[in-house]
C-alpha atoms as a PDB file:
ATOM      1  CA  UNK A   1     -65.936-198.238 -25.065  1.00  0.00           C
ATOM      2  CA  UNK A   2     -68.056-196.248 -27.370  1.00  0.00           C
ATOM      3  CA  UNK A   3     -72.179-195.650 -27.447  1.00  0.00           C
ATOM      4  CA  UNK A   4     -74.913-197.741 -25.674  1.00  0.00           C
ATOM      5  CA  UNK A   5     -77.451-199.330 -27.915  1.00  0.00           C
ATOM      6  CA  UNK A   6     -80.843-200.650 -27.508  1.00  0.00           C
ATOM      7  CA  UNK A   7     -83.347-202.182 -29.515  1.00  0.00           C
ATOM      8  CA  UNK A   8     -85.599-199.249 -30.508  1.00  0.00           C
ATOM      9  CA  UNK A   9     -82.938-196.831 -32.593  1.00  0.00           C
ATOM     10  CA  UNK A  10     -82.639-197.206 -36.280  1.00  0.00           C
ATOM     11  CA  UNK A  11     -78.475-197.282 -36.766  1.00  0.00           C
ATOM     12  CA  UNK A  12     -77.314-196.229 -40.021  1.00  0.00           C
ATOM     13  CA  UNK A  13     -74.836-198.900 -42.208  1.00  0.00           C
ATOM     14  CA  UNK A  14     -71.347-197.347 -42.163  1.00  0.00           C
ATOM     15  CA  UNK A  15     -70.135-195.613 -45.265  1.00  0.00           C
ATOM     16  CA  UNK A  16     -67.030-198.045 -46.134  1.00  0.00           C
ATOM     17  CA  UNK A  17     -68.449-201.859 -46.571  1.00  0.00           C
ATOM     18  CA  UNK A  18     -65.187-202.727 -44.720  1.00  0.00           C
ATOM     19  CA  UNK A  19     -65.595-200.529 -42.210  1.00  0.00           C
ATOM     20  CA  UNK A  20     -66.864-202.824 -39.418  1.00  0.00           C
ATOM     21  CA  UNK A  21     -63.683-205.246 -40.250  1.00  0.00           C
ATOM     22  CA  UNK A  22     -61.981-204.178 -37.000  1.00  0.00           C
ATOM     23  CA  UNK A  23     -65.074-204.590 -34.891  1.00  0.00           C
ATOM     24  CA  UNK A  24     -65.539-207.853 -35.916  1.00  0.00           C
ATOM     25  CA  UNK A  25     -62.350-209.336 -35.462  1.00  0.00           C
ATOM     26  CA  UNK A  26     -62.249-208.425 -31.750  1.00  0.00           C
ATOM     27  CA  UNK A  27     -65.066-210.035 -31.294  1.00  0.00           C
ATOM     28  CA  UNK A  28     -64.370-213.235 -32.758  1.00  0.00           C
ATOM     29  CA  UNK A  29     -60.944-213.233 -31.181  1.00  0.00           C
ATOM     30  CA  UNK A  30     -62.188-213.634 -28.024  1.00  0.00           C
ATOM     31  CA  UNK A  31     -63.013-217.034 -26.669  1.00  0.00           C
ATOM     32  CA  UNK A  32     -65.822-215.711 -23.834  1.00  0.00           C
ATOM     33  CA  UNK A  33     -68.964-213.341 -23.925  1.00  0.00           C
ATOM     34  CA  UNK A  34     -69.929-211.867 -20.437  1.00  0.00           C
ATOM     35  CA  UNK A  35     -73.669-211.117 -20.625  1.00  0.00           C
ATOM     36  CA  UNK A  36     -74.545-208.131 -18.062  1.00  0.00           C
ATOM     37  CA  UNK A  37     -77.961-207.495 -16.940  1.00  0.00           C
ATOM     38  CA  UNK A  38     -77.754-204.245 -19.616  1.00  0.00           C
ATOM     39  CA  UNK A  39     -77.232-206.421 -22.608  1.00  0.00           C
ATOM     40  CA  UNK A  40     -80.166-206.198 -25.400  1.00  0.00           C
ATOM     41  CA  UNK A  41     -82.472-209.072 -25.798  1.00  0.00           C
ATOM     42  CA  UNK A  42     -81.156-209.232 -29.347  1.00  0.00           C
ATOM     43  CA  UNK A  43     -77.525-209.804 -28.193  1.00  0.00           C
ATOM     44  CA  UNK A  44     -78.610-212.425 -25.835  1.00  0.00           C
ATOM     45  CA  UNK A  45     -80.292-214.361 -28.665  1.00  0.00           C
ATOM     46  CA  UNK A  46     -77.068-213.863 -30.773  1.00  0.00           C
ATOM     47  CA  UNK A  47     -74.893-215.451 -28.161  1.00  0.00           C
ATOM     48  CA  UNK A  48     -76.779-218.889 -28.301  1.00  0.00           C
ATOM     49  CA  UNK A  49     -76.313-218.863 -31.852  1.00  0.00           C
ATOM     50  CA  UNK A  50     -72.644-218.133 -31.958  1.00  0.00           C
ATOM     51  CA  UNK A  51     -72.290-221.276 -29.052  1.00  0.00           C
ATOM     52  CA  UNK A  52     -73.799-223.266 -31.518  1.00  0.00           C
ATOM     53  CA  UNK A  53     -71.853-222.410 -34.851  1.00  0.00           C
ATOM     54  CA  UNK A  54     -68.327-221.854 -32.879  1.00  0.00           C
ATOM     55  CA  UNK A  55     -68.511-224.338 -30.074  1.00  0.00           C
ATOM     56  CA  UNK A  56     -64.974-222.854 -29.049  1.00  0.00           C
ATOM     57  CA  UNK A  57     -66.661-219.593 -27.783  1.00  0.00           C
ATOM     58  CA  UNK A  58     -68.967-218.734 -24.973  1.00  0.00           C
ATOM     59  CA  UNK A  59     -70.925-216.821 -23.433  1.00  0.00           C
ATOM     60  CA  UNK A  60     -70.999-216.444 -19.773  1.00  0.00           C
ATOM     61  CA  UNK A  61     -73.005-214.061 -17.089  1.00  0.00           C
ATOM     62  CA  UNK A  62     -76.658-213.829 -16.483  1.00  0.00           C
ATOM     63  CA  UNK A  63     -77.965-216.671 -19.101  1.00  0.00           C
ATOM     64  CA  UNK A  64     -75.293-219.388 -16.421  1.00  0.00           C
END
């Protein structure tokens, strides 16, 4: 799909404020988060929050 990320790298914002539009829109369009054991801590976090403001989704995988 694209780069692997991790927790220690600075990432620089993208140069259109739009730009991450696309991005973002698959991700809320899908209705289930697999969690592998290579996910970042952060992301893990993230998925507990998004269960709790969108019931609808979740997240499934190691966290089960």
């Amino acid at each position: 799909m694209g780069e692997a990320v991790n927790e220690s790298d600075a990432y620089p914002k993208l140069p259109a404020e739009g730009g991450c539009k696309p991005f973002v829109a698959r991700v809320a369009a899908k209705p289930e988060y697999r969690l592998t054991a290579d996910v970042p801590p952060s992301l893990r976090l993230a998925c507990g929050e998004l269960t709790r403001v969108l019931p609808t989704k979740r997240c499934v995988g190691l966290a089960d």
